[in-house]
PDB file of N, CA and C in Angstrom:
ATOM      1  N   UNK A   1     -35.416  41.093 -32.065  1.00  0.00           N
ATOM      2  CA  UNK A   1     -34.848  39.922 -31.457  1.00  0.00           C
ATOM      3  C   UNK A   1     -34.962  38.791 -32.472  1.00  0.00           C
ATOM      4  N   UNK A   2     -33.733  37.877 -32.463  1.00  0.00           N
ATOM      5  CA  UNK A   2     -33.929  36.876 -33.892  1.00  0.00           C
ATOM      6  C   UNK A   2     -34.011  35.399 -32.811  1.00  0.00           C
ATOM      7  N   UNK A   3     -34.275  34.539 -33.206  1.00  0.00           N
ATOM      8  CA  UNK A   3     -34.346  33.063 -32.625  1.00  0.00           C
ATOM      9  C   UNK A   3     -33.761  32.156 -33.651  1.00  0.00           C
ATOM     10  N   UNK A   4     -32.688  31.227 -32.646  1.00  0.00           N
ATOM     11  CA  UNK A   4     -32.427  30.405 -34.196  1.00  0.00           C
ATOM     12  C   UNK A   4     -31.568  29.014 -33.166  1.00  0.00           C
ATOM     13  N   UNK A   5     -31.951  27.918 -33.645  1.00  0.00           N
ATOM     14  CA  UNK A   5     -31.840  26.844 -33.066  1.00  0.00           C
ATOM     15  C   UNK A   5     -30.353  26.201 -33.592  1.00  0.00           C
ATOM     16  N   UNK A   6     -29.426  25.579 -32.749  1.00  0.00           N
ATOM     17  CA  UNK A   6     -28.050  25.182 -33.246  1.00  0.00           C
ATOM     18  C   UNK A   6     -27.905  23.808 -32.092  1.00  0.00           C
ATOM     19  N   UNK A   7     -27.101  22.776 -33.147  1.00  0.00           N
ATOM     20  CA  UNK A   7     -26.801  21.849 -32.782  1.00  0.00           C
ATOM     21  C   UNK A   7     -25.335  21.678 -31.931  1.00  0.00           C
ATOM     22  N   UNK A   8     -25.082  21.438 -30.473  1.00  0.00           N
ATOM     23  CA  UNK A   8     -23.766  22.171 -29.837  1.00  0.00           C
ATOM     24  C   UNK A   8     -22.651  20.884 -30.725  1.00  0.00           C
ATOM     25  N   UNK A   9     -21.420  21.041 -31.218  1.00  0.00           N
ATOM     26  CA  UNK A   9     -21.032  20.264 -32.000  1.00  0.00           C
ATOM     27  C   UNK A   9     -19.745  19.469 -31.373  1.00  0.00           C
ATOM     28  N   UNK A  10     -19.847  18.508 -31.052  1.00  0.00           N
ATOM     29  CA  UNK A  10     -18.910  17.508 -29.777  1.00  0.00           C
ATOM     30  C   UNK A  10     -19.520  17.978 -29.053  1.00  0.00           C
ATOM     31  N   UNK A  11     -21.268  17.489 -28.845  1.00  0.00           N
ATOM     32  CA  UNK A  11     -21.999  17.226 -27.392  1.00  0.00           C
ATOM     33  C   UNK A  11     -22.620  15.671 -27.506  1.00  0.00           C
ATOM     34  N   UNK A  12     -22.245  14.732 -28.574  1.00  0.00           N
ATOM     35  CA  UNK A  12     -23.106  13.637 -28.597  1.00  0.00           C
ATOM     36  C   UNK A  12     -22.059  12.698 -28.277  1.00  0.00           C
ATOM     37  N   UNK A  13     -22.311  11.697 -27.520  1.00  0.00           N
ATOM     38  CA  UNK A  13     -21.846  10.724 -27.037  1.00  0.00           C
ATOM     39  C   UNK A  13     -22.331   9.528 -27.012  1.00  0.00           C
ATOM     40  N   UNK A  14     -21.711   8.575 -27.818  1.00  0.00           N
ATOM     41  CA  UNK A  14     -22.274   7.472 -28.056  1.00  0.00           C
ATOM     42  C   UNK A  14     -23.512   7.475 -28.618  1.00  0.00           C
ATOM     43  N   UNK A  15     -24.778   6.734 -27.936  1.00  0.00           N
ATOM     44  CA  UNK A  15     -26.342   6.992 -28.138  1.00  0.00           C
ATOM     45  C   UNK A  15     -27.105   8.169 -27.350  1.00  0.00           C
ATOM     46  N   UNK A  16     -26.073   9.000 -26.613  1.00  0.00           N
ATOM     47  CA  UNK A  16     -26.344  10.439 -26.846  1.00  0.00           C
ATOM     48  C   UNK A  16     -26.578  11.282 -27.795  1.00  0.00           C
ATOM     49  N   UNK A  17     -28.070  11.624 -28.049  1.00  0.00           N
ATOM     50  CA  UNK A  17     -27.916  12.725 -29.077  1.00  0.00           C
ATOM     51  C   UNK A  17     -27.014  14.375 -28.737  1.00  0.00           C
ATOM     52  N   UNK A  18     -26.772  15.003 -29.525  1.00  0.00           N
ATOM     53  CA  UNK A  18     -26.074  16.071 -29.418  1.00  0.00           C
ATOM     54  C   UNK A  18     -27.286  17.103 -29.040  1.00  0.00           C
ATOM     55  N   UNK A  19     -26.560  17.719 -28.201  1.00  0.00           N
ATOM     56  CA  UNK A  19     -27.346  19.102 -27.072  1.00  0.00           C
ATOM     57  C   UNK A  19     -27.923  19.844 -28.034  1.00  0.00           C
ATOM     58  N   UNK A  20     -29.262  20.403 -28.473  1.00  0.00           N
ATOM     59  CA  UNK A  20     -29.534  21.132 -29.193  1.00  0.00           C
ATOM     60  C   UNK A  20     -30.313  22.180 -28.592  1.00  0.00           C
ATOM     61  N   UNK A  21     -29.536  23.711 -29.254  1.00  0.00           N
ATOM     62  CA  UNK A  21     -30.073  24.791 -28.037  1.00  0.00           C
ATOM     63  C   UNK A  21     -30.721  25.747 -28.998  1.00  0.00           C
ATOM     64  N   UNK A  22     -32.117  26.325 -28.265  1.00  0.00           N
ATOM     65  CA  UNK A  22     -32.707  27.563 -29.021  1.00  0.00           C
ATOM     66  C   UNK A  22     -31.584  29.094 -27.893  1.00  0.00           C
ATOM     67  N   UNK A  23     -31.955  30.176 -29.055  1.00  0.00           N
ATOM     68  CA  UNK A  23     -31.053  31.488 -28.396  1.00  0.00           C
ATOM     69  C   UNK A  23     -32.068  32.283 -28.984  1.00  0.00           C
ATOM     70  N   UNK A  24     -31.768  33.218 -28.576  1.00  0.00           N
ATOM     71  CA  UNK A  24     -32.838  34.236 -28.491  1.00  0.00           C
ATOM     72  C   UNK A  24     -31.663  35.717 -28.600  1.00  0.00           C
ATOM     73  N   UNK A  25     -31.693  35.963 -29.713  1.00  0.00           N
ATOM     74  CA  UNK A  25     -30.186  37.367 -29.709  1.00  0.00           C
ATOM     75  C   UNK A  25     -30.645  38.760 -30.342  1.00  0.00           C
ATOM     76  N   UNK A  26     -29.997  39.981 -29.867  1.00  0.00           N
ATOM     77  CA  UNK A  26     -30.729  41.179 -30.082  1.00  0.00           C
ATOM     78  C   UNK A  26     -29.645  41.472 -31.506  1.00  0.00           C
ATOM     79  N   UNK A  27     -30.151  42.641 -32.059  1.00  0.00           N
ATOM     80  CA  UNK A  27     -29.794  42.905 -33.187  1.00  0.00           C
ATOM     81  C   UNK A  27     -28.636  43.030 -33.736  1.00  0.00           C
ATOM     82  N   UNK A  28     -27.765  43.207 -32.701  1.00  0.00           N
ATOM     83  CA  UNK A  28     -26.144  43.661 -32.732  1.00  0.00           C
ATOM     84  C   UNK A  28     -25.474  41.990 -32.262  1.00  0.00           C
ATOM     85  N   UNK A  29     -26.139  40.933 -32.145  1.00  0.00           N
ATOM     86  CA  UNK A  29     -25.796  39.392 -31.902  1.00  0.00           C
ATOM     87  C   UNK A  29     -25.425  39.066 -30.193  1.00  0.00           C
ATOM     88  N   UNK A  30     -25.986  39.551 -29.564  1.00  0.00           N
ATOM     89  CA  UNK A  30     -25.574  39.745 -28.121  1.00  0.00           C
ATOM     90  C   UNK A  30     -26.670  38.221 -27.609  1.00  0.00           C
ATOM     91  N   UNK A  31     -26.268  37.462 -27.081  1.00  0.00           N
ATOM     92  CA  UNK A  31     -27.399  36.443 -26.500  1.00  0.00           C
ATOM     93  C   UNK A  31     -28.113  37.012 -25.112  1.00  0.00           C
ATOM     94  N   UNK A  32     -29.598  36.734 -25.352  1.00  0.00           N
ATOM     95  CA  UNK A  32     -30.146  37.557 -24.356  1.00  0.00           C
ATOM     96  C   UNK A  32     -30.764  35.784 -23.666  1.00  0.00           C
ATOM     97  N   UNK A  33     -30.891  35.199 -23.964  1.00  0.00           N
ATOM     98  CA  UNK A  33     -31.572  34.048 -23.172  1.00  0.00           C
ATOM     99  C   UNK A  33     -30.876  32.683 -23.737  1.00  0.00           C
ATOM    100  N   UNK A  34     -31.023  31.210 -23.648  1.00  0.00           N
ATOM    101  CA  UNK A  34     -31.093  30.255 -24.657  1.00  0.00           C
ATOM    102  C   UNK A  34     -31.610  29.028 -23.486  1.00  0.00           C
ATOM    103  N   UNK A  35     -31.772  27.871 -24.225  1.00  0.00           N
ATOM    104  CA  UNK A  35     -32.417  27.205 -23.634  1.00  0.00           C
ATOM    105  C   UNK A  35     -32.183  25.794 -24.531  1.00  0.00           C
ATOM    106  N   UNK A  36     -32.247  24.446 -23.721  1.00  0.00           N
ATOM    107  CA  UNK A  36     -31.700  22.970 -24.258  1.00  0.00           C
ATOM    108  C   UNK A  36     -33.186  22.860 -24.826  1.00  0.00           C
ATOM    109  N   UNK A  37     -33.276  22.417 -25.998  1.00  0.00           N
ATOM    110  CA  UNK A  37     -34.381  21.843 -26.265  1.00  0.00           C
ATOM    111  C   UNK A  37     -34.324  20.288 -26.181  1.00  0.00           C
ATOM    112  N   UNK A  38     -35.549  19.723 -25.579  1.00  0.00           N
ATOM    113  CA  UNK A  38     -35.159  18.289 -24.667  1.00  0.00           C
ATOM    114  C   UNK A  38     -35.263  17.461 -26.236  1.00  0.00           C
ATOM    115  N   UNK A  39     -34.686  16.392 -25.897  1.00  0.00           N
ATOM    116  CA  UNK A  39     -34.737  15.032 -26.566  1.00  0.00           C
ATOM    117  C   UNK A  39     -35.979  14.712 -27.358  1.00  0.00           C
ATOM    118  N   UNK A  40     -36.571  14.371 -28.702  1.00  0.00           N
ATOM    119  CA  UNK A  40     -37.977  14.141 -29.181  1.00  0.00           C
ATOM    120  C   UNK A  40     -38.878  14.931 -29.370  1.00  0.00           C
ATOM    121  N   UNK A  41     -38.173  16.420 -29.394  1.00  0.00           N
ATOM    122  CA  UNK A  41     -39.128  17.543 -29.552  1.00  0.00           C
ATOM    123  C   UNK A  41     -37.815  18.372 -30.428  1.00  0.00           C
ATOM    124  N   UNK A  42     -39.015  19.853 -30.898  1.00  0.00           N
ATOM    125  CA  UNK A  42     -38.237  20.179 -32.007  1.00  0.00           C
ATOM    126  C   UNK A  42     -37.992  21.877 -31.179  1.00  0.00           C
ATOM    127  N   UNK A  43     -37.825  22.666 -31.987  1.00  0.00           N
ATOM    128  CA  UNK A  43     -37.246  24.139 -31.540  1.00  0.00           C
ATOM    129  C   UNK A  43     -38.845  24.745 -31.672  1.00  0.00           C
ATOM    130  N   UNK A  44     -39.422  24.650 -32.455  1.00  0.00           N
ATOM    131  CA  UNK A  44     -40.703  25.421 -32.660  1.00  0.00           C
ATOM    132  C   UNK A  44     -41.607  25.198 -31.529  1.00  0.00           C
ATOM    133  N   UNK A  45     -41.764  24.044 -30.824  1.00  0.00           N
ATOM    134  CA  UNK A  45     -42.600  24.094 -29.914  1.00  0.00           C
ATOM    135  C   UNK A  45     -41.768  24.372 -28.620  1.00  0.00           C
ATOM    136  N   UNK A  46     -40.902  25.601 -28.478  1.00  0.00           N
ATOM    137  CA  UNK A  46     -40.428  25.641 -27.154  1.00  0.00           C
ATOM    138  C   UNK A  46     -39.725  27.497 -27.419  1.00  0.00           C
ATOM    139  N   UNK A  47     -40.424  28.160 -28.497  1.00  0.00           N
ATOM    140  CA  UNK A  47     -40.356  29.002 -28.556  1.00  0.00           C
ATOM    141  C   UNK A  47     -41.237  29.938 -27.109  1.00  0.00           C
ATOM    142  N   UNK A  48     -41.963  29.221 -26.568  1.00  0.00           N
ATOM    143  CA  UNK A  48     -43.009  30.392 -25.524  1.00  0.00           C
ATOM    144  C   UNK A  48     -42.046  30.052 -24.864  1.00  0.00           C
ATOM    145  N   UNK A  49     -41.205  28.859 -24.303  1.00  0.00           N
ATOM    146  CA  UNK A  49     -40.819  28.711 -23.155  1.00  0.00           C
ATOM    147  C   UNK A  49     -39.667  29.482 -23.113  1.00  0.00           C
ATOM    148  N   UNK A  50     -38.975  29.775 -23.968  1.00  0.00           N
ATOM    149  CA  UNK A  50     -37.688  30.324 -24.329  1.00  0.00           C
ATOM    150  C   UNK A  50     -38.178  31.969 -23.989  1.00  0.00           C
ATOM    151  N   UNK A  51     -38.726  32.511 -24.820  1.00  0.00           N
ATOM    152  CA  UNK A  51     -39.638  33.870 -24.375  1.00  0.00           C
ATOM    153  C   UNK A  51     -40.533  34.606 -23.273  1.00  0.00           C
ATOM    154  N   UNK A  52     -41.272  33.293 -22.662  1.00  0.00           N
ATOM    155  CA  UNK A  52     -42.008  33.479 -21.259  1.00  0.00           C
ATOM    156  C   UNK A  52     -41.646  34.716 -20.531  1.00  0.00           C
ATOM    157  N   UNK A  53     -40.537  34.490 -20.049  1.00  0.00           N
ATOM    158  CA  UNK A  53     -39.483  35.463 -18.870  1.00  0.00           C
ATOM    159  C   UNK A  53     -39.587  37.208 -19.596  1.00  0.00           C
ATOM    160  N   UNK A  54     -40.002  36.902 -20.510  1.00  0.00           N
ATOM    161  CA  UNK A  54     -39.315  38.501 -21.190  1.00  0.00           C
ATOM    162  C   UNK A  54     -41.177  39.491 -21.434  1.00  0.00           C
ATOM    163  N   UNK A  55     -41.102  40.513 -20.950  1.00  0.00           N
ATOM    164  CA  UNK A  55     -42.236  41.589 -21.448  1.00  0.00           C
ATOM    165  C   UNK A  55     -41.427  41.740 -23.471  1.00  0.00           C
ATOM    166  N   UNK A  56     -42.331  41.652 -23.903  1.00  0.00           N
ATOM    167  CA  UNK A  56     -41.991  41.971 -25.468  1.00  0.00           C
ATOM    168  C   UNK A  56     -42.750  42.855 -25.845  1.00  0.00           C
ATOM    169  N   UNK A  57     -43.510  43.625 -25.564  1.00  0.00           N
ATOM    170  CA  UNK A  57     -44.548  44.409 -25.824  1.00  0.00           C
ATOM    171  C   UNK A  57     -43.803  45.492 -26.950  1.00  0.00           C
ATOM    172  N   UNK A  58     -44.235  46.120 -28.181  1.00  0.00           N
ATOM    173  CA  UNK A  58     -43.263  46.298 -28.905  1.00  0.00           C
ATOM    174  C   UNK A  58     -41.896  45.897 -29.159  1.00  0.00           C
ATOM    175  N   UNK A  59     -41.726  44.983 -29.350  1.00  0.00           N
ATOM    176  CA  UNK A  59     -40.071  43.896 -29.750  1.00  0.00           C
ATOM    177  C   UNK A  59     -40.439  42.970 -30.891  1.00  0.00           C
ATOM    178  N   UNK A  60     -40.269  43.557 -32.042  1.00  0.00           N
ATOM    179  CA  UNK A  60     -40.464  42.311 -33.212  1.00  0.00           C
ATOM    180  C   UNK A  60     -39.434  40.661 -32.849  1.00  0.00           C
ATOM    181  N   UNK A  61     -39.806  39.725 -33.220  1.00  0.00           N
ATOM    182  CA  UNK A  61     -39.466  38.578 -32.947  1.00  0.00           C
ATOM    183  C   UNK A  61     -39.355  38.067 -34.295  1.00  0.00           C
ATOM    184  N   UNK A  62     -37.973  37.341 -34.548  1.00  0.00           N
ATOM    185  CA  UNK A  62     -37.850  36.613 -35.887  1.00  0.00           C
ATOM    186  C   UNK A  62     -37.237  35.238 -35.364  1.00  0.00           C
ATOM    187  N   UNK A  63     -37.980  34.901 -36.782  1.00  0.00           N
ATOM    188  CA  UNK A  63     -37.472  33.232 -36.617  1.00  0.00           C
ATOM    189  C   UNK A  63     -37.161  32.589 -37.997  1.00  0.00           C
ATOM    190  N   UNK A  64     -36.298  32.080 -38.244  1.00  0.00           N
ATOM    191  CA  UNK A  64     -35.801  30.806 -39.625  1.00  0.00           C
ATOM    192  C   UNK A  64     -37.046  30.032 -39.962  1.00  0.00           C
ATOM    193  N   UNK A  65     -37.604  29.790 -39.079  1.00  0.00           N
ATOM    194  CA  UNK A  65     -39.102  28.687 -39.040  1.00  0.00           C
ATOM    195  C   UNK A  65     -40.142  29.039 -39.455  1.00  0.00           C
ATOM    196  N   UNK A  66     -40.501  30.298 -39.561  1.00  0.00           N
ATOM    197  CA  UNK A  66     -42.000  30.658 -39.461  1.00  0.00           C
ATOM    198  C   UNK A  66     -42.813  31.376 -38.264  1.00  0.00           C
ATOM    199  N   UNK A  67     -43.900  31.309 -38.325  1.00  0.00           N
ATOM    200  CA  UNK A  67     -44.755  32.003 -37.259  1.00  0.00           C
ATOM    201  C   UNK A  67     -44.208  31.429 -36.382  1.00  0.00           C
ATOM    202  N   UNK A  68     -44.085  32.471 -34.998  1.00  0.00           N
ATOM    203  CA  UNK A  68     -43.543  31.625 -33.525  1.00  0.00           C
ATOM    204  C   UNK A  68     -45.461  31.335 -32.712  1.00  0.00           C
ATOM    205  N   UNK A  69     -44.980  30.158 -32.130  1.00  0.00           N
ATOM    206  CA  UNK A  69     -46.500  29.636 -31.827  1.00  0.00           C
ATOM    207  C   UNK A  69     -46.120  30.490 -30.396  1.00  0.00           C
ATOM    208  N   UNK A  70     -47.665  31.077 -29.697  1.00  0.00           N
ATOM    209  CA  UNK A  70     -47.234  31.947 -28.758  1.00  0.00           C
ATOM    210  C   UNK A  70     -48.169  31.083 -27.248  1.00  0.00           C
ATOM    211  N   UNK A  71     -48.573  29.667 -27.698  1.00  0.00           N
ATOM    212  CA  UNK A  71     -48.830  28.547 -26.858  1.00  0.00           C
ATOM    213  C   UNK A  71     -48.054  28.142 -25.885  1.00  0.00           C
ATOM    214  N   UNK A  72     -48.506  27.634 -24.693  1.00  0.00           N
ATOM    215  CA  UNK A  72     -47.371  26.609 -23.691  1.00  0.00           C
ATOM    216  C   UNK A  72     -46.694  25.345 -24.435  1.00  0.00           C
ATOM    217  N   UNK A  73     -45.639  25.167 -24.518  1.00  0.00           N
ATOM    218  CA  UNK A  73     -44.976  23.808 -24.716  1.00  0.00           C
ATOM    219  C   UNK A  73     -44.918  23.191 -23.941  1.00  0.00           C
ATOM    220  N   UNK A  74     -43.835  22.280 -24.766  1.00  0.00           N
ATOM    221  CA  UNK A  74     -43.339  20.684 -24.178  1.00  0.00           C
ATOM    222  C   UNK A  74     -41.884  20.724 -23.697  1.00  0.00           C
ATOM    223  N   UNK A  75     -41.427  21.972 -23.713  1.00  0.00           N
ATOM    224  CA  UNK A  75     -40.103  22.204 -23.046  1.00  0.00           C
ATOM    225  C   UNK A  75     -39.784  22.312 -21.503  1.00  0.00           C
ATOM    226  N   UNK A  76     -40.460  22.043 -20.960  1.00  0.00           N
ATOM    227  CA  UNK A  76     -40.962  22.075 -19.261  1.00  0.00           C
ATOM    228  C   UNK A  76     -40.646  23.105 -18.495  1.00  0.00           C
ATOM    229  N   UNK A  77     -40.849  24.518 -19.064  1.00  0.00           N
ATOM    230  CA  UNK A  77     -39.986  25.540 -19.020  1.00  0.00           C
ATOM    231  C   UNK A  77     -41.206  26.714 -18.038  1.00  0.00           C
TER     232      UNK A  77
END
């Protein structure tokens, strides 16, 4: 499973920042989850919340970022 954070492009409005979403996709690019990451926070700390829902027990996990922190966030998820 790969993780990779994207900025939605014509989602910002005015002093709207633009929607920025983590995805969560299996090997063949299929989206299995995704999730808004809120306003003042980044993609790395909302990796558990994005994952929570899922048993991974043997499922390698990749990320662009680095180690995924396997902590509660700030994504209110």
């Amino acid at each position: 499973m790969a993780l990779d954070g994207k900025a939605a492009r014509g989602s910002r409005h005015g002093h709207t920042p633009a929607a920025h979403l983590l995805a969560a996709m299996t090997g063949d690019g299929r989206t299995v989850t995704q999730l808004r990451i809120p306003d003042k926070t980044n993609e790395i700390t909302c990796f558990a919340a994005l994952l929570a829902p899922f048993d991974l027990t043997g499922v390698t996990v990749t990320a662009v970022s680095g180690p995924i922190p396997t902590t509660s966030s700030s994504c209110g998820a």
